[in-house]
Protein backbone atom coordinates (compact mmCIF):
# COMPACT_ATOMS: atom_id res chain seq x y z
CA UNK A 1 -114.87 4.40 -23.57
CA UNK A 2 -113.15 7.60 -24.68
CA UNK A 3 -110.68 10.20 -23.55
CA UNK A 4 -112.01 13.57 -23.46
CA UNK A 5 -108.46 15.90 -23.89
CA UNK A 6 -108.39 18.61 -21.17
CA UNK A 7 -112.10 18.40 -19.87
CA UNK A 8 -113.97 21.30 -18.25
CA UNK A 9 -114.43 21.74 -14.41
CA UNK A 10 -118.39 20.87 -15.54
CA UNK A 11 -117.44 17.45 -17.38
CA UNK A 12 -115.39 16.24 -14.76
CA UNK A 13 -117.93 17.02 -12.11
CA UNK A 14 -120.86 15.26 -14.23
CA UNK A 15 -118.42 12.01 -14.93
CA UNK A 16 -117.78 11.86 -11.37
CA UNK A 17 -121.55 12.46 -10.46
CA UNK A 18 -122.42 9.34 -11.93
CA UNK A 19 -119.46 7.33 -11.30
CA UNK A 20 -119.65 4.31 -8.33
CA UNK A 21 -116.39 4.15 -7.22
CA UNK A 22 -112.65 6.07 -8.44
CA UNK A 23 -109.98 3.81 -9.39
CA UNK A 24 -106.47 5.89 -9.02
CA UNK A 25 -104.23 3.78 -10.83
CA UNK A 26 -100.95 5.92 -10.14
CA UNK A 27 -98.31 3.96 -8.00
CA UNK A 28 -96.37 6.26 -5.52
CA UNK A 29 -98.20 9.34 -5.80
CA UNK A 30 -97.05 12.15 -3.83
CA UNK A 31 -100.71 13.34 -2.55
CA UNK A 32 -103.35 13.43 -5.51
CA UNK A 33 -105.83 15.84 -6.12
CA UNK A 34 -107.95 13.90 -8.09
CA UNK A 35 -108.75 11.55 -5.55
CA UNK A 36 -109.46 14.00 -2.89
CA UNK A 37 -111.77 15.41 -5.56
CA UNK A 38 -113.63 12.27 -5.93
CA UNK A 39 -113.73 11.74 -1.89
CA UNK A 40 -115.52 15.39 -1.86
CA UNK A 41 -118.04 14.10 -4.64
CA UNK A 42 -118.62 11.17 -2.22
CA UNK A 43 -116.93 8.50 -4.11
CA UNK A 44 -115.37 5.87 -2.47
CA UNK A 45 -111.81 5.44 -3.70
CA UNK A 46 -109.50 3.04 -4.85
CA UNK A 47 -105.76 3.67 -4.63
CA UNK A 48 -102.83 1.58 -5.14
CA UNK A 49 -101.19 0.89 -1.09
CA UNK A 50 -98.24 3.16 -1.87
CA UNK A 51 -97.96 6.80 -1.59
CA UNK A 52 -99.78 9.94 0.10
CA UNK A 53 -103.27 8.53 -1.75
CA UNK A 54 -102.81 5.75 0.59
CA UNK A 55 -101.33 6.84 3.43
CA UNK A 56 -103.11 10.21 3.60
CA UNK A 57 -105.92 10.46 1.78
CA UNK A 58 -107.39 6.52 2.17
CA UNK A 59 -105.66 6.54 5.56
CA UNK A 60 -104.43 2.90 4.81
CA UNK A 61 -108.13 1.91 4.47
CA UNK A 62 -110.08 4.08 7.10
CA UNK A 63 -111.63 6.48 4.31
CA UNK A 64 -110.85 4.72 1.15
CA UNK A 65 -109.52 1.05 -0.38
CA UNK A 66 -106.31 -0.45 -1.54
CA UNK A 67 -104.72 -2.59 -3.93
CA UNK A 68 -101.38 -3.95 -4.94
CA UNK A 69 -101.90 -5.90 -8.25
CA UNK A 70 -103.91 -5.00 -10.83
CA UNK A 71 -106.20 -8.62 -10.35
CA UNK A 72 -107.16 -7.09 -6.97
CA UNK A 73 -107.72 -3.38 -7.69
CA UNK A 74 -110.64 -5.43 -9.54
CA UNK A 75 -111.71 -7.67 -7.01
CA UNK A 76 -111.60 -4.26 -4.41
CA UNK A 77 -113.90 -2.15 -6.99
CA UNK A 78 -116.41 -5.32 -7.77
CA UNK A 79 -116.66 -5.59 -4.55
CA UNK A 80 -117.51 -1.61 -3.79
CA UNK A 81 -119.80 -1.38 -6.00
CA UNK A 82 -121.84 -4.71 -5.94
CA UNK A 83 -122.21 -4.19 -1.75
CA UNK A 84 -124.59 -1.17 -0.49
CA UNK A 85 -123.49 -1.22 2.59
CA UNK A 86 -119.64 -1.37 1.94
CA UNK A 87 -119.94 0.99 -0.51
CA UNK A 88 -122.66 3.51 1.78
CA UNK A 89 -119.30 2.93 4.02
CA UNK A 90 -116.79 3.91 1.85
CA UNK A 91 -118.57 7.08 0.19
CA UNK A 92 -119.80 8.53 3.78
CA UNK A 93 -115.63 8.06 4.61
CA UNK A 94 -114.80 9.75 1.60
CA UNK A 95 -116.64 12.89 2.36
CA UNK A 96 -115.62 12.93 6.16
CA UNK A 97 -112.17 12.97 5.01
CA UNK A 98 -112.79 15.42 2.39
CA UNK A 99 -114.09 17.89 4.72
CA UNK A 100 -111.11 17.74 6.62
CA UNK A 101 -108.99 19.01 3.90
CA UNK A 102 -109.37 22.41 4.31
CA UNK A 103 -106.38 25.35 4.51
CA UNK A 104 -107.15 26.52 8.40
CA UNK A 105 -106.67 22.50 9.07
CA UNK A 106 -103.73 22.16 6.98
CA UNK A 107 -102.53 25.68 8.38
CA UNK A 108 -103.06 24.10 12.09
CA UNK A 109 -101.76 21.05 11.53
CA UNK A 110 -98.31 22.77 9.79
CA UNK A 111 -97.54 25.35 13.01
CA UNK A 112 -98.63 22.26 15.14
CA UNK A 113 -95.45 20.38 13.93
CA UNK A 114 -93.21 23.66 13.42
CA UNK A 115 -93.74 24.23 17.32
CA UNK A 116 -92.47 20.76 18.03
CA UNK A 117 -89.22 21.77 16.61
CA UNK A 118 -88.42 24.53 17.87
């Protein structure tokens, strides 16, 4: 394993291509890009169950996985990748949701809300 200090847009692509699964090990994030990155790249995802990565982005477990300890973001990621199906599951998720995250939706979605106030 090594770190590779401010990677190119090419590198992380490549790493991702032949990556299994995504393990996001950041508790509370606000939103994440780097896990909607690896749901466009068709990676199922692992995020910790706090946060927009799990609320919005893994939907609390329609698109993507969760995990509260450490012991069982292992068991979750063991079990992705060691199980076709679950993991054909998870990775076809990941890019339905990834497709959705687009501006027009996010646009909609935003004028959708500002109407209910007003």
């Amino acid at each position: 394993m090594y770190l590779v200090e401010n990677a190119s847009r090419a590198t992380i692509n490549e790493v991702m291509d032949r990556a299994r699964a995504f393990l996001h090990a950041t508790v509370n994030e606000h939103w994440g890009i780097a896990v909607a990155e690896a749901m466009a790249r068709g990676l199922p995802v692992v995020v910790h169950r706090s946060g927009g990565t799990w609320s919005d982005l893994a939907g609390e477990g329609t698109y993507g996985l969760g995990y509260s300890t450490a012991d069982e973001a292992c068991e979750v990621l063991v079990k992705v990748v060691t199980d076709p199906g679950r993991w054909s599951h998870y990775s076809t998720r990941s890019t339905e949701r990834a497709r959705e995250l687009t501006i027009e939706r996010f646009t909609r979605r935003f004028v959708e809300l500002l109407r209910k106030l007003g």
